[in-house]
C-alpha atoms as a PDB file:
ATOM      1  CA  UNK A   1       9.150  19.296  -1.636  1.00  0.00           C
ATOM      2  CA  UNK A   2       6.646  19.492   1.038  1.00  0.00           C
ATOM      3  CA  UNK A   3       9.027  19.348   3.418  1.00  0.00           C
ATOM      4  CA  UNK A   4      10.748  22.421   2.248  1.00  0.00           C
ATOM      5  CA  UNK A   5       7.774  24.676   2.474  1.00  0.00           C
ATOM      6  CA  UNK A   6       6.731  23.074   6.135  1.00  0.00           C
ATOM      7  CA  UNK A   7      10.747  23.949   7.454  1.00  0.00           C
ATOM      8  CA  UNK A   8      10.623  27.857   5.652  1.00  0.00           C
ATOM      9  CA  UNK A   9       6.944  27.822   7.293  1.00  0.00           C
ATOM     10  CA  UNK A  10       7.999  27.035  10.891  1.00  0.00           C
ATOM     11  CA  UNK A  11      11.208  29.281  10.570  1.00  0.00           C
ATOM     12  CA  UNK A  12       8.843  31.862   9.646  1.00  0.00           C
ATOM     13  CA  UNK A  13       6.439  31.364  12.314  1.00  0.00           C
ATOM     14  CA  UNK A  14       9.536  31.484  14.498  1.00  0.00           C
ATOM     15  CA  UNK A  15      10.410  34.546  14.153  1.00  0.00           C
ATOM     16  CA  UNK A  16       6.593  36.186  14.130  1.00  0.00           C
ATOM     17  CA  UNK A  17       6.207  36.395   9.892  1.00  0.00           C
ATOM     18  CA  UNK A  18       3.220  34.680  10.147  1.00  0.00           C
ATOM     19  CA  UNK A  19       1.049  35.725   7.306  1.00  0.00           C
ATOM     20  CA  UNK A  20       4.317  34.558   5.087  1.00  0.00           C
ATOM     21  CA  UNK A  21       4.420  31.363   7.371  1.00  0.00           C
ATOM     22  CA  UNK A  22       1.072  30.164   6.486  1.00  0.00           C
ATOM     23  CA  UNK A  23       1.851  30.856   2.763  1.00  0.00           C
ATOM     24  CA  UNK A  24       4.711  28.758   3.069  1.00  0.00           C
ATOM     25  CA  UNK A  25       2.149  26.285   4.769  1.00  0.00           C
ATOM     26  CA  UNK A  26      -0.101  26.320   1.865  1.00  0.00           C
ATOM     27  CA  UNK A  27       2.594  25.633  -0.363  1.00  0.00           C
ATOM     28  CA  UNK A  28       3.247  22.371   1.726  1.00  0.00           C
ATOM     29  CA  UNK A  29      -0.271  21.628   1.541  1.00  0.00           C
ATOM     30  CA  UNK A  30      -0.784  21.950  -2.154  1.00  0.00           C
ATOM     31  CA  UNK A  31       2.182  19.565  -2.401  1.00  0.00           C
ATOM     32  CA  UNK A  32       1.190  16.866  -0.521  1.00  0.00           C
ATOM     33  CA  UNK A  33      -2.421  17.027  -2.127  1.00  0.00           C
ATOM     34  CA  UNK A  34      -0.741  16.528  -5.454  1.00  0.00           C
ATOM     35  CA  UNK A  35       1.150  13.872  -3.975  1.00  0.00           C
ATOM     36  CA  UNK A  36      -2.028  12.334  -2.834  1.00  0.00           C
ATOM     37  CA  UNK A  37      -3.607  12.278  -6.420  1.00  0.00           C
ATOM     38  CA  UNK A  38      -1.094   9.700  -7.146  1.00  0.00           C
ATOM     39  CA  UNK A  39      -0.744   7.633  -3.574  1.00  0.00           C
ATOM     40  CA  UNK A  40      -4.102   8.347  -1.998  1.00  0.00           C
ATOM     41  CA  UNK A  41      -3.667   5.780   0.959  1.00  0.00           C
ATOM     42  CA  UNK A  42       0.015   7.122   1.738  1.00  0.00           C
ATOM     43  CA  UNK A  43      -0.180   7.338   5.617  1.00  0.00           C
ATOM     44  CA  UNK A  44       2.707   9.752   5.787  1.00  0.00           C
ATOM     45  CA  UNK A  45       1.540  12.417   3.421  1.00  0.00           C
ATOM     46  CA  UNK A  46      -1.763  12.211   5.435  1.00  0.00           C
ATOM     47  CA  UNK A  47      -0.610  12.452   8.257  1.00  0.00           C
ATOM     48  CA  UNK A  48       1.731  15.045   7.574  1.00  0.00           C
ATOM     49  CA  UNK A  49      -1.566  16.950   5.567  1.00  0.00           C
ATOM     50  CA  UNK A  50      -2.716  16.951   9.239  1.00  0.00           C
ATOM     51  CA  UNK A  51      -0.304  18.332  10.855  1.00  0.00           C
ATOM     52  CA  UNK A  52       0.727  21.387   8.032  1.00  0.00           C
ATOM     53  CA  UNK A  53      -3.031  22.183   7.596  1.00  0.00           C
ATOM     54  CA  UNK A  54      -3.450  22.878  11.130  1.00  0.00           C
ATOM     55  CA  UNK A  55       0.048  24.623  11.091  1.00  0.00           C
ATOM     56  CA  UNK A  56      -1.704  26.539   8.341  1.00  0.00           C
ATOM     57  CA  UNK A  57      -4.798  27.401  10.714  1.00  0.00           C
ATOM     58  CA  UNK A  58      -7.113  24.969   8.317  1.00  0.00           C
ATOM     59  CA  UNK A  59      -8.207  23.233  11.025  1.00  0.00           C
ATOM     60  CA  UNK A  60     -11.573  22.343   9.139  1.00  0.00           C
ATOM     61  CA  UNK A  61      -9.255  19.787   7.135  1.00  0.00           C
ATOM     62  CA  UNK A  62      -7.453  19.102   9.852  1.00  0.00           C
ATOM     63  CA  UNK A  63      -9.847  17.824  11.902  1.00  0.00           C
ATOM     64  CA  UNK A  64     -11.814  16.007   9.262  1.00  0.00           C
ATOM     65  CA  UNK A  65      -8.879  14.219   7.729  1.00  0.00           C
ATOM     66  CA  UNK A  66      -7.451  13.173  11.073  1.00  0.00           C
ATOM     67  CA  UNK A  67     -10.705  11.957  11.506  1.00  0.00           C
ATOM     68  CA  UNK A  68     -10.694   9.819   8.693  1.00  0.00           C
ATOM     69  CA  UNK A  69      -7.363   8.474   9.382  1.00  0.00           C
ATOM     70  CA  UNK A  70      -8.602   7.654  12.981  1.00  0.00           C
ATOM     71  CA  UNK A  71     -10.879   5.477  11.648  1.00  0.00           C
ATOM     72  CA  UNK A  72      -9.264   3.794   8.334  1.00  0.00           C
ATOM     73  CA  UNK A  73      -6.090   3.213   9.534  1.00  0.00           C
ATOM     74  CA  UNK A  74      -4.425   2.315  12.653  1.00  0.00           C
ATOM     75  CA  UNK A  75      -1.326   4.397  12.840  1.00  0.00           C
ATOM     76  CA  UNK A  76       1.635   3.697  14.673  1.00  0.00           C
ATOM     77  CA  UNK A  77       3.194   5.856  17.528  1.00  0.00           C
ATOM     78  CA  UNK A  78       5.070   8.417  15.042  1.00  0.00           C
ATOM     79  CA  UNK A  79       1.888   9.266  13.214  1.00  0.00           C
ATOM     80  CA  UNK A  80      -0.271   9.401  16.633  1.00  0.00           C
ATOM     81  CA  UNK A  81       1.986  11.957  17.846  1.00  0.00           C
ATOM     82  CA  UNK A  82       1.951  14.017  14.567  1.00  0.00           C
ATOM     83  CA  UNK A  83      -1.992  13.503  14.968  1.00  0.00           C
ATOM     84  CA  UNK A  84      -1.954  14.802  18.456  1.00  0.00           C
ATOM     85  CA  UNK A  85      -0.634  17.859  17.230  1.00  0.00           C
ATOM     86  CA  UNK A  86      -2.904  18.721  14.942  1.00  0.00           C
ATOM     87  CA  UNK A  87      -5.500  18.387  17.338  1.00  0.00           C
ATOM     88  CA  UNK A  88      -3.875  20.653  19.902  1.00  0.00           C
ATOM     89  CA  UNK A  89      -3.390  23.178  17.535  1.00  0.00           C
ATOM     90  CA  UNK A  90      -6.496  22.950  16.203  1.00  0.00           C
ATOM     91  CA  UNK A  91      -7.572  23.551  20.280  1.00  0.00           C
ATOM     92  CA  UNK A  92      -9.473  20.262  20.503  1.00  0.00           C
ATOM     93  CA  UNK A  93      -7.488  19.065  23.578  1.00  0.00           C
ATOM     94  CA  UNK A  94     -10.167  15.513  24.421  1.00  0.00           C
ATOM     95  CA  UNK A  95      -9.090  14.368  20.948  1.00  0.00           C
ATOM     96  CA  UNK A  96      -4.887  15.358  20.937  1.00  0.00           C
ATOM     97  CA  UNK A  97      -4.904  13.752  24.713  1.00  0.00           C
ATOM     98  CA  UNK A  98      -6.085  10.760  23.811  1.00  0.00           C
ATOM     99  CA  UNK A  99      -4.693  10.095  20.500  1.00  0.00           C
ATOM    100  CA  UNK A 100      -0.877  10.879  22.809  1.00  0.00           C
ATOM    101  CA  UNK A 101      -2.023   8.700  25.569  1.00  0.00           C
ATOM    102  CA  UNK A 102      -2.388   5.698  22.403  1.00  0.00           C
ATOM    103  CA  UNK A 103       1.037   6.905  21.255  1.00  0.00           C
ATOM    104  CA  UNK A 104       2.780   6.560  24.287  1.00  0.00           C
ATOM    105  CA  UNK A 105       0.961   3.332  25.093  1.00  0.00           C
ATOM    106  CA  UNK A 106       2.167   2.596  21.744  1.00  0.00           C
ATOM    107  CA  UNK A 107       5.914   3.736  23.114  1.00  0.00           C
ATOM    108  CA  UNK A 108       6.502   6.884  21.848  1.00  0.00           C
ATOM    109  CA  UNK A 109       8.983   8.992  24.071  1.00  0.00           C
ATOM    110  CA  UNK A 110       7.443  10.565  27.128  1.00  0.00           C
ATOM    111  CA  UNK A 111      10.412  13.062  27.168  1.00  0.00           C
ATOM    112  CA  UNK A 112       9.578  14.343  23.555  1.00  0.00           C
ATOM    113  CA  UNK A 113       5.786  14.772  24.344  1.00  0.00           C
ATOM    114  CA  UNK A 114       6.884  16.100  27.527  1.00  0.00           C
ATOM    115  CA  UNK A 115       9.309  18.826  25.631  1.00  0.00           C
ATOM    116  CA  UNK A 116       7.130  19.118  22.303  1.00  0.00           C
ATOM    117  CA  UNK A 117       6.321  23.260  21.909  1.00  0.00           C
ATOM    118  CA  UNK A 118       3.708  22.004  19.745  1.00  0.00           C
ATOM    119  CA  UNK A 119       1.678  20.567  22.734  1.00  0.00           C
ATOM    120  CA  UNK A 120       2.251  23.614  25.091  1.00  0.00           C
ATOM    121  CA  UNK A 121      -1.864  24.348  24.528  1.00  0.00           C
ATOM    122  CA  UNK A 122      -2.017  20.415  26.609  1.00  0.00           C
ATOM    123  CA  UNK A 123       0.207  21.390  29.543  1.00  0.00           C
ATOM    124  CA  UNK A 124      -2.426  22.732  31.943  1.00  0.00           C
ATOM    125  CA  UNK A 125      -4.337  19.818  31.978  1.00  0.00           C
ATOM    126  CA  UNK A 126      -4.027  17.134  34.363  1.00  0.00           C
ATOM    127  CA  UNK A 127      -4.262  14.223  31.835  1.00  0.00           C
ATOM    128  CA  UNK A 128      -1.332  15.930  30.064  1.00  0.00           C
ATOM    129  CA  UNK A 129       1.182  15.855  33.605  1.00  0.00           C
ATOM    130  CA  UNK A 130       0.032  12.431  34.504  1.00  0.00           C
ATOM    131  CA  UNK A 131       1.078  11.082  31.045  1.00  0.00           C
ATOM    132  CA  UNK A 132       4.381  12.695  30.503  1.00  0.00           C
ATOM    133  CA  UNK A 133       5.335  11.860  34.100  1.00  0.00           C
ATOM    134  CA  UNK A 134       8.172   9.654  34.079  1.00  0.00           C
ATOM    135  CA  UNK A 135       8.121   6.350  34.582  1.00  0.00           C
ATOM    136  CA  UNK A 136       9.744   6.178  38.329  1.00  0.00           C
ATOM    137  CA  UNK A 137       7.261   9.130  39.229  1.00  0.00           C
ATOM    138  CA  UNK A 138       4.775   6.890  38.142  1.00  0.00           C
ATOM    139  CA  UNK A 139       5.496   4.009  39.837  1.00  0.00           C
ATOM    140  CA  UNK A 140       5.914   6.064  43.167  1.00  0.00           C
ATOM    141  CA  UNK A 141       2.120   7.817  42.680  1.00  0.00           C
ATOM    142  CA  UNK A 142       0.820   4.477  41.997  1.00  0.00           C
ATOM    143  CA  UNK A 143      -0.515   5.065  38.306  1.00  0.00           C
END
């Protein structure tokens, strides 16, 4: 499954194979677009086509197909989150800040955006602190 080749890829990645870690990537990738011939509205394996083709430094389809699903479909916190990603790791931080501002509106966990490694290209920015700030901070500052 898809979800085989995305776990080997990260592993990979992990421990600095990454030419075989975006193989394992692509071999995600070319699942879930055979799984999309079949289920071509299926939110998840969009979502998750996202996420492993910026994983996979395709950011081109990255970008356009969270893009699409930005505007087709309004996902729920999980997907948001998943979105956000591929943003930040395709380095458009406007785009994965505000799509993680709608998915912690949306409640997803401050703490898990807060410890994501995924997001680690967000943590300089300002917009990034205020949002994973917790909620007593928050109420102390004022925001």
């Amino acid at each position: 499954s898809y979800n085989n080749w995305t776990n080997l890829g990260d592993l990979l990645l992990e421990v600095g194979r990454e030419r075989e870690a975006r193989a394992a990537y692509s071999n995600a990738l070319a699942r879930i677009d055979a799984g999309l011939v079949g289920s071509p509205r299926d939110i998840d394996l969009r979502v998750n086509r996202v996420l492993i083709a910026a994983k996979a430094n395709r950011c081109d389809l990255a970008i356009d197909e969270a893009t699409r699903i930005g505007r087709e479909v309004p996902p729920a916190a999980q997907e948001l989150h998943s979105l956000a990603i591929g943003y930040a790791l395709c380095a458009h931080p406007t785009e994965a800040l505000d799509v993680l501002r709608k998915a912690v509106d949306l409640g997803f966990s401050r703490d898990i955006v807060r410890q994501e490694s995924e997001l680690s290209s967000l943590r300089g920015f300002p917009e990034f602190r205020e949002l994973v700030a917790s909620d007593s901070l928050r109420a102390r500052s004022g925001s």
